[in-house]
Protein backbone atom coordinates (compact mmCIF):
# COMPACT_ATOMS: atom_id res chain seq x y z
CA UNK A 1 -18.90 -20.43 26.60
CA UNK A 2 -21.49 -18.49 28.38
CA UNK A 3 -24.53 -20.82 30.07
CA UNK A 4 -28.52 -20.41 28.85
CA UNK A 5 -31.31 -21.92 30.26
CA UNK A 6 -32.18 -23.07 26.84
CA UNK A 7 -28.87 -25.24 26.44
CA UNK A 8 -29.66 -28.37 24.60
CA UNK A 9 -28.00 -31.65 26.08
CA UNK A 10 -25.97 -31.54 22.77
CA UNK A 11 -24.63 -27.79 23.91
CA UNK A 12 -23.79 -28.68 27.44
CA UNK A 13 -21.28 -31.57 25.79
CA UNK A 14 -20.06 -29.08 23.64
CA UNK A 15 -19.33 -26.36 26.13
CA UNK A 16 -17.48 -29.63 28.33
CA UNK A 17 -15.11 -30.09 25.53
CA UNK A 18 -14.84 -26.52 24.55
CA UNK A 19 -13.56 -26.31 28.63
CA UNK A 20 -11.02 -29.43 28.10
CA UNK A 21 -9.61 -28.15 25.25
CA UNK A 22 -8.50 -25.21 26.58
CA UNK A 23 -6.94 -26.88 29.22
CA UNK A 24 -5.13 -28.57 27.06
CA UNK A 25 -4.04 -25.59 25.02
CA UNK A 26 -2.93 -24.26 27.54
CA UNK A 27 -0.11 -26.99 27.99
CA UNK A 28 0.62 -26.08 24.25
CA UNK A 29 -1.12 -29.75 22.87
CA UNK A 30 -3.04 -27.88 20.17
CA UNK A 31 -3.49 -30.27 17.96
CA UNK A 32 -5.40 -32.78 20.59
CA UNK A 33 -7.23 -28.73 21.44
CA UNK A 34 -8.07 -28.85 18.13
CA UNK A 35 -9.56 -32.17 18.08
CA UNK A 36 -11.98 -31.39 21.07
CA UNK A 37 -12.75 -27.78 19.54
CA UNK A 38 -13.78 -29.79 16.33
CA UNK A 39 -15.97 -32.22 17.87
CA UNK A 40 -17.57 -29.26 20.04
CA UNK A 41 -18.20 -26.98 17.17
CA UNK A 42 -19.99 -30.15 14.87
CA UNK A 43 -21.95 -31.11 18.43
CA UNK A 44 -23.30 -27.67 19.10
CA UNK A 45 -27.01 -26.77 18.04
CA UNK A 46 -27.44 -23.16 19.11
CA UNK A 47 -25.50 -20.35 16.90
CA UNK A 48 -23.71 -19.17 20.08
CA UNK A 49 -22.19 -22.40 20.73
CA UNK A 50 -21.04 -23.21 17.78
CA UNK A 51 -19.48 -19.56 17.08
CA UNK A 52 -17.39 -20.21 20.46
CA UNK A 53 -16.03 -23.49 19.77
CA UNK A 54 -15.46 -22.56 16.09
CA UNK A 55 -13.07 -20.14 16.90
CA UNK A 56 -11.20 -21.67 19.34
CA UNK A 57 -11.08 -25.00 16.92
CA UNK A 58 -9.99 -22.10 14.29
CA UNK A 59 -6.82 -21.03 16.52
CA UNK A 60 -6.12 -24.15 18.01
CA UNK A 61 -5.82 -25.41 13.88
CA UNK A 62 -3.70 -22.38 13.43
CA UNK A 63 -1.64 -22.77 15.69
CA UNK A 64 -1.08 -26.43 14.60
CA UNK A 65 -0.57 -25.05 11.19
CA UNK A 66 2.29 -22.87 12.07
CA UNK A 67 3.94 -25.26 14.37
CA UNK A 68 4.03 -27.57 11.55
CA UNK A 69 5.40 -25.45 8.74
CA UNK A 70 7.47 -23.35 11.43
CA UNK A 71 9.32 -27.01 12.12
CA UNK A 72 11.28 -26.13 8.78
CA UNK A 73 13.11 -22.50 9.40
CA UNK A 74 13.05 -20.04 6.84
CA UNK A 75 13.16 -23.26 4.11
CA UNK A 76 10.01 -24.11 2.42
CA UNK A 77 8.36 -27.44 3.72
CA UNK A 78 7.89 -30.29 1.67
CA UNK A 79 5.07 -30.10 -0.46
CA UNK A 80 3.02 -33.14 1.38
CA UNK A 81 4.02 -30.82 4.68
CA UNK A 82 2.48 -27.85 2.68
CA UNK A 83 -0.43 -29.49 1.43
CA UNK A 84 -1.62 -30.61 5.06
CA UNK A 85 -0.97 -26.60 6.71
CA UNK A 86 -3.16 -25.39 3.70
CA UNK A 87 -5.96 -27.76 5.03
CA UNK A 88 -5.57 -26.84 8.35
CA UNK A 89 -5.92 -23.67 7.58
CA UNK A 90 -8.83 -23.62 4.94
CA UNK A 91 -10.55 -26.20 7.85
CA UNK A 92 -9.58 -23.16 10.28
CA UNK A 93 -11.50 -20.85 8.34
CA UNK A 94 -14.26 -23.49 7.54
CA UNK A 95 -15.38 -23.31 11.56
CA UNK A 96 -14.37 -19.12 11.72
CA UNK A 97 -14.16 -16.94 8.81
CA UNK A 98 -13.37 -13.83 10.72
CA UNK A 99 -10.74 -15.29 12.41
CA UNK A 100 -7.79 -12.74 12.49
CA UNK A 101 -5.28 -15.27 13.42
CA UNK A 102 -5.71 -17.64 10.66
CA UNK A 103 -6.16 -15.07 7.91
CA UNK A 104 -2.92 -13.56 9.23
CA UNK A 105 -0.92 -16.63 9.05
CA UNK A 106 -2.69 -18.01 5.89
CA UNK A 107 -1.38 -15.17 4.11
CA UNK A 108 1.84 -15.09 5.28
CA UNK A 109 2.13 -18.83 3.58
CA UNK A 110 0.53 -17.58 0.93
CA UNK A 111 3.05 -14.56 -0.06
CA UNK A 112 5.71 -17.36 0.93
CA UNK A 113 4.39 -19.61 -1.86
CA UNK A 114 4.62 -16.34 -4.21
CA UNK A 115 0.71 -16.58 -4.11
CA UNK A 116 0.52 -12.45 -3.83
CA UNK A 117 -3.37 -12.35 -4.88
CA UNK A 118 -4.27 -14.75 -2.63
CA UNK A 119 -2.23 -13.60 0.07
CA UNK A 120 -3.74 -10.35 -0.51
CA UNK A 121 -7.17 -11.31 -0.23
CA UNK A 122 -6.84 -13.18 3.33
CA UNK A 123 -4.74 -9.89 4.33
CA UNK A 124 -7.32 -7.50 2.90
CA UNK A 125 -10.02 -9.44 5.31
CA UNK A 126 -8.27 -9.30 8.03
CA UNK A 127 -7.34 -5.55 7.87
CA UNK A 128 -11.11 -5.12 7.25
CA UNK A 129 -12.02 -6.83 10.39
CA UNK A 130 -10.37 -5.00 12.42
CA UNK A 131 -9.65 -1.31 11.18
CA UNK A 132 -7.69 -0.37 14.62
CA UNK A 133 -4.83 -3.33 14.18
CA UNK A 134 -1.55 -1.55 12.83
CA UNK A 135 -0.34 -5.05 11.69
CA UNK A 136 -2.95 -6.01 9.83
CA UNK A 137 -3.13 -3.00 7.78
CA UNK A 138 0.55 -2.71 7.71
CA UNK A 139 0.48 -6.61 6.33
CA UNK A 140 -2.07 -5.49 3.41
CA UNK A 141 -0.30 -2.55 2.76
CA UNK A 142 2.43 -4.36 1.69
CA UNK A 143 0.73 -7.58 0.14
CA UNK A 144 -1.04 -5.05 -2.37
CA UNK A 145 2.17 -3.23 -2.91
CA UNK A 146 3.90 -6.56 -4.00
CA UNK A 147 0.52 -7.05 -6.41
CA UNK A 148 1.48 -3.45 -7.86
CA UNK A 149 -1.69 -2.60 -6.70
CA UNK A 150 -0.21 1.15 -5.50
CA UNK A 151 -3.30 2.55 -5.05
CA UNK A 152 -4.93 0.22 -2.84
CA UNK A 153 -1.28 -0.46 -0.88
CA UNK A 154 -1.27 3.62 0.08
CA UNK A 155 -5.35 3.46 1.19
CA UNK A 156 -4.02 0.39 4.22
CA UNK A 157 -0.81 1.97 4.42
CA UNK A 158 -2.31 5.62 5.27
CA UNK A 159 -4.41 3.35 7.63
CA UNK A 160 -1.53 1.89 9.38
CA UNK A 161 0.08 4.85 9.65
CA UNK A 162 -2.83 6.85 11.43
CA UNK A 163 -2.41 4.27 13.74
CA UNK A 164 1.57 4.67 14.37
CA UNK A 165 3.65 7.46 12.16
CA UNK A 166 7.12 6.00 13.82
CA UNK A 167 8.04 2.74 11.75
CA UNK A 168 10.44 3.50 9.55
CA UNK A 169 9.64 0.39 7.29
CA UNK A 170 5.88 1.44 6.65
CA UNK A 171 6.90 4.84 6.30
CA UNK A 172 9.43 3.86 3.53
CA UNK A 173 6.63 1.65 1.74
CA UNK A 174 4.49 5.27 1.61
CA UNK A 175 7.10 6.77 0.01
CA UNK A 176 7.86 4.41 -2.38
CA UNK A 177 4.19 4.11 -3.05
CA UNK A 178 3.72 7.64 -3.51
CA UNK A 179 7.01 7.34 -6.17
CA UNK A 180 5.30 4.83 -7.89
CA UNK A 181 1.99 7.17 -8.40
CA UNK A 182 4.22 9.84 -9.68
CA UNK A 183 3.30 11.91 -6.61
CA UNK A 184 7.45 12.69 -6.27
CA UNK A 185 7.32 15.69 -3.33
CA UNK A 186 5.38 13.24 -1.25
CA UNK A 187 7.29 10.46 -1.99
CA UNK A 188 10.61 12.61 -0.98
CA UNK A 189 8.59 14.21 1.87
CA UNK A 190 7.63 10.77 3.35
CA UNK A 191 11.39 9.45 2.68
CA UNK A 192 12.90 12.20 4.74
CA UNK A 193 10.35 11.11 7.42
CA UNK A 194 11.98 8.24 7.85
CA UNK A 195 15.36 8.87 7.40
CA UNK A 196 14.70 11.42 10.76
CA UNK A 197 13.17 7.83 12.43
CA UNK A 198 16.10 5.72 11.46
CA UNK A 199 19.06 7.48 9.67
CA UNK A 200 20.56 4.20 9.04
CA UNK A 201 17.52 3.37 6.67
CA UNK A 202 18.89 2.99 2.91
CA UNK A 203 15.46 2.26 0.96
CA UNK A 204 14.47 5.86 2.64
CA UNK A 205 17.69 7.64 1.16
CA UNK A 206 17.06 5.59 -2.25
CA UNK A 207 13.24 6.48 -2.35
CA UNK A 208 14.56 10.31 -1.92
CA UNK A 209 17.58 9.97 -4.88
CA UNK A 210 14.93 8.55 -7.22
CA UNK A 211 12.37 11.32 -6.72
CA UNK A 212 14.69 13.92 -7.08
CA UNK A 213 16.33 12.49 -10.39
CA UNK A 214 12.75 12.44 -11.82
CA UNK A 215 12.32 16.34 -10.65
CA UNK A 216 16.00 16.50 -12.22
CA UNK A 217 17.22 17.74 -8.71
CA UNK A 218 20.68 15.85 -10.05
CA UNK A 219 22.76 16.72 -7.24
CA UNK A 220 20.10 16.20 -4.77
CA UNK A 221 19.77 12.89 -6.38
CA UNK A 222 23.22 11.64 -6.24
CA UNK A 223 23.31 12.98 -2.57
CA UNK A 224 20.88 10.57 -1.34
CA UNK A 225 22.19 7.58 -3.60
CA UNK A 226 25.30 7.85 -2.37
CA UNK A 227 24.45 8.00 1.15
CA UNK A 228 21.86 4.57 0.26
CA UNK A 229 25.06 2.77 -1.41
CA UNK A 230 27.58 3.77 1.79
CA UNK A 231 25.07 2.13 4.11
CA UNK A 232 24.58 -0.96 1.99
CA UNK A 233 27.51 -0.96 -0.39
CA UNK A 234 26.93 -5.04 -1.06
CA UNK A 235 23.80 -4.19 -2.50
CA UNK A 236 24.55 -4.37 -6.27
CA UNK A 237 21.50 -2.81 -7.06
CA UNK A 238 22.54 0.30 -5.17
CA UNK A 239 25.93 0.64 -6.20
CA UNK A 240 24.32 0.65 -9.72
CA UNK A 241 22.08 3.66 -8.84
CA UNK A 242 24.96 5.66 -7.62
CA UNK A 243 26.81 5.20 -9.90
CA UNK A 244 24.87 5.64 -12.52
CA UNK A 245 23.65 8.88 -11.57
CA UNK A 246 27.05 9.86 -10.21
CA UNK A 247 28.52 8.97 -13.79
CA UNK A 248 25.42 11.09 -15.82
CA UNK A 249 26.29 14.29 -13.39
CA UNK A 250 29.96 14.26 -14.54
CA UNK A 251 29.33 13.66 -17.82
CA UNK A 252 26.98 17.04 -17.92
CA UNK A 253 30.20 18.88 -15.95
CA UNK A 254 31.15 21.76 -18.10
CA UNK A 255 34.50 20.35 -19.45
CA UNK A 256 34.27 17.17 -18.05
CA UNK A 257 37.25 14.85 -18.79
CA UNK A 258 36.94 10.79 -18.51
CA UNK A 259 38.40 9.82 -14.83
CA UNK A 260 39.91 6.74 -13.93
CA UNK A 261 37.42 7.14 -11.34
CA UNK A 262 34.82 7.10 -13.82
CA UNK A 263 36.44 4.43 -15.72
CA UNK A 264 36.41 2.15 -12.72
CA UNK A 265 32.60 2.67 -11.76
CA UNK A 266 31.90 2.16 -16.01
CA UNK A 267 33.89 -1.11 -16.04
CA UNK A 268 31.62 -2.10 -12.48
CA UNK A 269 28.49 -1.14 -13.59
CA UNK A 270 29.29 -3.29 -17.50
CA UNK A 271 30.62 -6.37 -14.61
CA UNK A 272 27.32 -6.12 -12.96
CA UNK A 273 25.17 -6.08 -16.04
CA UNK A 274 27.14 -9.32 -17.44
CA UNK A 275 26.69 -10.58 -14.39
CA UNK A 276 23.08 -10.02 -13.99
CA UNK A 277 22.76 -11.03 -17.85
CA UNK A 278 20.91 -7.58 -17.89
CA UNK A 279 22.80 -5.77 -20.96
CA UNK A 280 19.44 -4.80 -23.24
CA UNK A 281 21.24 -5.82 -26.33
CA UNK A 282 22.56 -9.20 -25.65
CA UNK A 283 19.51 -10.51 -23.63
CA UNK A 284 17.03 -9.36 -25.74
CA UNK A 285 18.89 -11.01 -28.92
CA UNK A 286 19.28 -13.96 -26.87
CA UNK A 287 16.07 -13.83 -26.16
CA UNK A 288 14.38 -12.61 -29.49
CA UNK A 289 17.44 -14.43 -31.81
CA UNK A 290 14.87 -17.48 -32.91
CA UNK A 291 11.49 -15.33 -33.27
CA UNK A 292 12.39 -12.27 -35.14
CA UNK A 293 15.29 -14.48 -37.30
CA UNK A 294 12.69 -14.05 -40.14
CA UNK A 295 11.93 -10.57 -39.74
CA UNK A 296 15.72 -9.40 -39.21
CA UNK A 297 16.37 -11.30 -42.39
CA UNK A 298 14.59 -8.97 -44.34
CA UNK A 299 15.70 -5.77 -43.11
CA UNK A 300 18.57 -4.24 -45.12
CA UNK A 301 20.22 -0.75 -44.01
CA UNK A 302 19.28 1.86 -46.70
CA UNK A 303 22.43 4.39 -45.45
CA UNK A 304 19.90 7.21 -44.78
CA UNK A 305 21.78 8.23 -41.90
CA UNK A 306 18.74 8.65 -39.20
CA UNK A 307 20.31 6.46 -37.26
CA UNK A 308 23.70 7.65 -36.81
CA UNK A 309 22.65 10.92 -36.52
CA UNK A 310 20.06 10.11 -33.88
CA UNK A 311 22.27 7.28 -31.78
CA UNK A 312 23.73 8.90 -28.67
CA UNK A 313 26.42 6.32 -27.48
CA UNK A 314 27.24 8.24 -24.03
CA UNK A 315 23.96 7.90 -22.70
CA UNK A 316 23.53 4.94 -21.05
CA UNK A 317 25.01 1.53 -20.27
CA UNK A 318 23.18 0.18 -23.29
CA UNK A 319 25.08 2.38 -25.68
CA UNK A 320 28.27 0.89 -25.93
CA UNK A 321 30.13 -1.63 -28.22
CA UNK A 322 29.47 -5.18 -27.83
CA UNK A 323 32.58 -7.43 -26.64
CA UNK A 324 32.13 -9.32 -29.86
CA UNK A 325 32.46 -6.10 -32.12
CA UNK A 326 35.74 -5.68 -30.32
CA UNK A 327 36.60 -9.40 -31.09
CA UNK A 328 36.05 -9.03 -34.93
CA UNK A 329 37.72 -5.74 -35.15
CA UNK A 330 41.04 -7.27 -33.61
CA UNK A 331 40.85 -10.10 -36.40
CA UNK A 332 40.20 -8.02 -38.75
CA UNK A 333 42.69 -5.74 -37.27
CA UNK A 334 40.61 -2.35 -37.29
CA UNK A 335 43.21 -0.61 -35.59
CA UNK A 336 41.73 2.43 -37.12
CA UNK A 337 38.89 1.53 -35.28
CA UNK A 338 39.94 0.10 -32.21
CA UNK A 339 42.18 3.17 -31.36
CA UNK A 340 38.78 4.93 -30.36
CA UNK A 341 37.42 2.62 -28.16
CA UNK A 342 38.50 2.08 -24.72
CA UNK A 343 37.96 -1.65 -24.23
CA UNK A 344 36.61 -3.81 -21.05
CA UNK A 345 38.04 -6.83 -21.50
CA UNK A 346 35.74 -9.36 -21.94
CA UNK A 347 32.71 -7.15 -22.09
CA UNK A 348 32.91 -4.51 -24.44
CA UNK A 349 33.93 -0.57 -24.56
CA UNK A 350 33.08 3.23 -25.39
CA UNK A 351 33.63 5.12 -28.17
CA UNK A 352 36.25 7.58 -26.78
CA UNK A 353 39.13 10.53 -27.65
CA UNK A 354 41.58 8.65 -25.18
CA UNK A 355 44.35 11.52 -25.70
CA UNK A 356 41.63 13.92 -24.70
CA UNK A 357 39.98 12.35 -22.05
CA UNK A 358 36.49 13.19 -23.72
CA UNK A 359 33.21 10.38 -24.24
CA UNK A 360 32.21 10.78 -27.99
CA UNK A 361 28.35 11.86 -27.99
CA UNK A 362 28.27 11.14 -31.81
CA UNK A 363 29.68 8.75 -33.97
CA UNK A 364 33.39 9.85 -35.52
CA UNK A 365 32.77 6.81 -38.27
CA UNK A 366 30.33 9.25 -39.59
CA UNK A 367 30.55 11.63 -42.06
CA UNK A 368 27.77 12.95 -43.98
CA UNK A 369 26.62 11.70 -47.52
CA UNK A 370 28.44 10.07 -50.02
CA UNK A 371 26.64 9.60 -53.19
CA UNK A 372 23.11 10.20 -51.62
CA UNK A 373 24.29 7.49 -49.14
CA UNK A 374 25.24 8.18 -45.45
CA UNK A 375 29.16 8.54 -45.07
CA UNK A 376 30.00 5.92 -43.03
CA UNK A 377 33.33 4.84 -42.76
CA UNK A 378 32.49 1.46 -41.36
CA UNK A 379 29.44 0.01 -42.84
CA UNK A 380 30.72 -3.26 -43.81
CA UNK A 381 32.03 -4.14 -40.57
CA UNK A 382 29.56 -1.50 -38.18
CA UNK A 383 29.00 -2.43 -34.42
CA UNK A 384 26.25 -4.88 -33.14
CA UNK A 385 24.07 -1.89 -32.03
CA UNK A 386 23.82 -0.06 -36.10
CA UNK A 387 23.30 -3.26 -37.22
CA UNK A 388 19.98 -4.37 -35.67
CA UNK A 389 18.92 -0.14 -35.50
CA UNK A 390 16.36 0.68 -36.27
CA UNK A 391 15.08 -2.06 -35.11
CA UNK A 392 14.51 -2.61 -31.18
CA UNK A 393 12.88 -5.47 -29.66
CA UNK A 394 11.62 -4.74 -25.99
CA UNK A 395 9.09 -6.84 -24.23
CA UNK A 396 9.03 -4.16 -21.48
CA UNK A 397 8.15 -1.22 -23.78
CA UNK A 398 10.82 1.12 -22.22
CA UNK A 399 12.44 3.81 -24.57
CA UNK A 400 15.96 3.31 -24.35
CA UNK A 401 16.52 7.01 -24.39
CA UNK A 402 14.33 8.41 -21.83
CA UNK A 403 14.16 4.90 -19.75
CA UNK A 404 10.12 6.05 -20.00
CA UNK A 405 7.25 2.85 -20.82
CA UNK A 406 5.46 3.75 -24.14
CA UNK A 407 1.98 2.90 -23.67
CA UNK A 408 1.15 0.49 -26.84
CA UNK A 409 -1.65 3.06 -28.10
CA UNK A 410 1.13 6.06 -27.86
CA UNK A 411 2.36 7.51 -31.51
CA UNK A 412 5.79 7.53 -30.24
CA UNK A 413 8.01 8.08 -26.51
CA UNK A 414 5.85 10.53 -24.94
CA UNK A 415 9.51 12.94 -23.88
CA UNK A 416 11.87 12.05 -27.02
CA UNK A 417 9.61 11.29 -29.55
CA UNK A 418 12.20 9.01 -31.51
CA UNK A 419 10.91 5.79 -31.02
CA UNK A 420 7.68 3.79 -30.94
CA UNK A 421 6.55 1.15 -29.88
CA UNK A 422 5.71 -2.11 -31.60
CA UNK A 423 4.72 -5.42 -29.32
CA UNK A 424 7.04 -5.69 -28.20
CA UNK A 425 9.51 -3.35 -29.39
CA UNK A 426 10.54 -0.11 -31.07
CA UNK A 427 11.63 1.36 -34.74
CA UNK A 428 13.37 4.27 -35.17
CA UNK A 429 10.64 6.57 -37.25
CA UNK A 430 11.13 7.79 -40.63
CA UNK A 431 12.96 5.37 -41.96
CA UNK A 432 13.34 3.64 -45.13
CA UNK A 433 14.00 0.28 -45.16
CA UNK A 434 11.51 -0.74 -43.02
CA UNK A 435 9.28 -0.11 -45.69
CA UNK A 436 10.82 -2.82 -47.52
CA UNK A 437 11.18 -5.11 -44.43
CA UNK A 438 7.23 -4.55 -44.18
CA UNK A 439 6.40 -5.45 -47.30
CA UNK A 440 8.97 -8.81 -47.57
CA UNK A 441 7.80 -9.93 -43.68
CA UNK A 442 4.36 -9.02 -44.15
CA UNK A 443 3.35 -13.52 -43.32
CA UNK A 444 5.89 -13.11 -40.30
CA UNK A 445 4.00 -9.99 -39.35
CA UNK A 446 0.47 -11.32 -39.39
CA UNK A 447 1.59 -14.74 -37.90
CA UNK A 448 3.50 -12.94 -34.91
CA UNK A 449 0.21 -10.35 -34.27
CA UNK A 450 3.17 -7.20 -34.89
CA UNK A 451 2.76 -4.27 -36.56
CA UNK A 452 5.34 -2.03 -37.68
CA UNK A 453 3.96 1.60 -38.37
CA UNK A 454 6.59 2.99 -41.47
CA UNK A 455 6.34 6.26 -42.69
């Protein structure tokens, strides 16, 4: 602490203890540092004095902070353990609010506790102290990114990388940044950036696939999926991007005829979704069974045939039949039936020509109108997915066709136009019965805030 001739007795103490804690900081006894610092920084009378020993009370109490919660691995401390690191650290701050170690290692505990706002604020103070540190943007960058704050994430993370363009990591997190503005040529532009710094980078080559699928670059697409699922084939979540899009590239192949290679990565993907507990259909009626019982209750089909005409069962993993449609059918034995679907044991099957090899894009139970009804074949017994349609409960708000979020104050899915959103959920427009539906759960309706817009 540098001397004045206008130190106050009170100041020379301070400046004594400032001096032994240090020394013994330096033989790594923070916490008795920490002690001194404290007693220096509460002792001190002029501004400079007590600005030097709170700081170095502020980093010997960080220090002490992370020793004590570092004393536990990767786990999570107890939360008596916690509850004293947080007060070393708020006390840390107390004596220096600028100081760059302690917002730095506050918000790491902070985004370990799953605190991202907080952790974001300490972060964003610390990368505004000091503009030139690459960590400390690099740290915000990512702590707004995890707040889906995109905007804010690229402004630190354009920052950080002014400051060094070679880390692969940060140069992924501007890509996927960029992908999540909808600026897709960046995004890809900044993901081939750092597949030249580190080829062996899979979020880069995943970053790249997703942008070109949206620019419907499909081969360019599958390309870079398949090159992010080689270098991390355990990652489920990549294996289910390849596949996906390898699956919807066949499928558009001018005479394309059902593989068992395709067959295999089908039956994977529908293993992966059970396992995840991530098939649309059976969560969300898990999910929704209880509070829409009321509502469901009241619908009853009409046979207009909007619906069937409108379902497109090779589209996605969500259009298939349910493992308990498959059940039934065997009881009931619906050979007639079954003989078109090729079944996943245990989890459910397509509606396929399995002499011809060919996915069925439209439903081969129906067959026009019968006596101003819709023709189909199967009504009384129909699959899980015509029963509930046109109804389509979605917290989420994603159109199951175009895999697009509705905005609530949208008339309908801003690429297919089929389906609209509710809160949460979707109806199929146009048709009939939900007139009725509307009119007999008009209490349920009001209670439960929904509105269902009916022709």
């Amino acid at each position: 602490m540098p001397s004045s001739s206008h130190e106050t007795p009170q100041d020379i103490e301070a400046c004594r203890l400032v001096q032994e804690g240090l020394a013994l900081a330096k033989s790594n006894r923070h916490d008795a540092a920490a002690d001194l610092f404290r007693k220096a920084a509460n002792m001190a009378t002029s501004a400079e004095a007590k600005r030097f020993a709170g700081h170095n009370a502020a980093v010997a109490l960080t220090i002490t902070a992370v020793n004590k919660a570092s004393q536990y691995g990767s786990g999570r401390p107890p939360k008596s353990v916690e509850a004293e690191v947080e007060a070393l650290f708020e006390e840390a701050l107390h004596h220096a609010p600028d100081c760059i170690p302690a917002l730095d290692q506050y918000g790491y505990l902070k985004m370990f506790q799953g605190k991202v706002k907080e952790a974001t604020e300490l972060y964003s103070r610390a990368a505004d102290l000091q503009p030139k540190d690459y960590d400390a943007q690099k740290n915000c960058a990512f702590s707004y990114a995890t707040s889906h704050l995109y905007e804010k994430a690229l402004d630190y993370a354009n920052r950080a990388f002014s400051i060094n363009n070679r880390d692969a990591e940060l140069v992924v997190l501007i890509s996927q940044l960029h992908y999540q503005t909808r600026e897709y040529l960046r995004s890809i532009d900044y993901a081939k950036l750092a597949i030249q710094i580190d080829p062996d980078q899979p979020m880069a080559q995943e970053c790249a696939g997703l942008s070109y699928g949206i620019l419907g670059e499909l081969t360019e697409s599958d390309k870079h999926l398949k090159v992010a699922h080689e270098l991390n084939p355990k990652d489920e979540r990549l294996t289910t991007l390849y596949y996906s899009s390898w699956m919807e590239i066949a499928g558009e192949t001018l005479n394309f005829r059902v593989t068992r290679e395709w067959l295999d990565a089908r039956e994977w993907l529908f293993q992966h979704h059970v396992r995840s507990n991530d098939i649309e259909d059976q969560r969300l009626a898990k999910q929704n069974s209880e509070k829409f019982a009321s509502i469901f209750s009241k619908f009853e089909c009409q046979r207009c045939g909007r619906c069937c005409l409108e379902t497109k069962w090779a589209c996605s993993i969500d259009a298939h039949i349910m493992w308990e449609d498959i059940q039934r059918w065997r009881s009931e034995g619906r050979n007639d039936i079954l003989k078109l679907i090729h079944v996943y044991e245990g989890m459910g099957g397509d509606i396929m020509n399995a002499s011809r090899g060919r996915l069925l894009a439209t439903c081969p139970f129906f067959g026009g109108s019968v006596s101003g009804q819709a023709g189909c074949a199967i009504h009384e017994t129909k699959p899980f997915n015509c029963a509930v349609a046109p109804l389509y409960f979605n917290p989420d708000g994603v159109c199951p066709y175009c895999k697009e979020v509705i905005p609530k104050e949208a008339d309908g899915c801003p690429n297919c136009g089929q389906f609209i959103r509710i809160d949460p959920g979707f109806v199929t427009l146009g048709c009939p019965g939900l007139v009725q539906m509307k009119r007999s759960a008009a209490k349920e309706l009001r209670r439960m805030h929904l509105s269902i817009l009916t022709p």
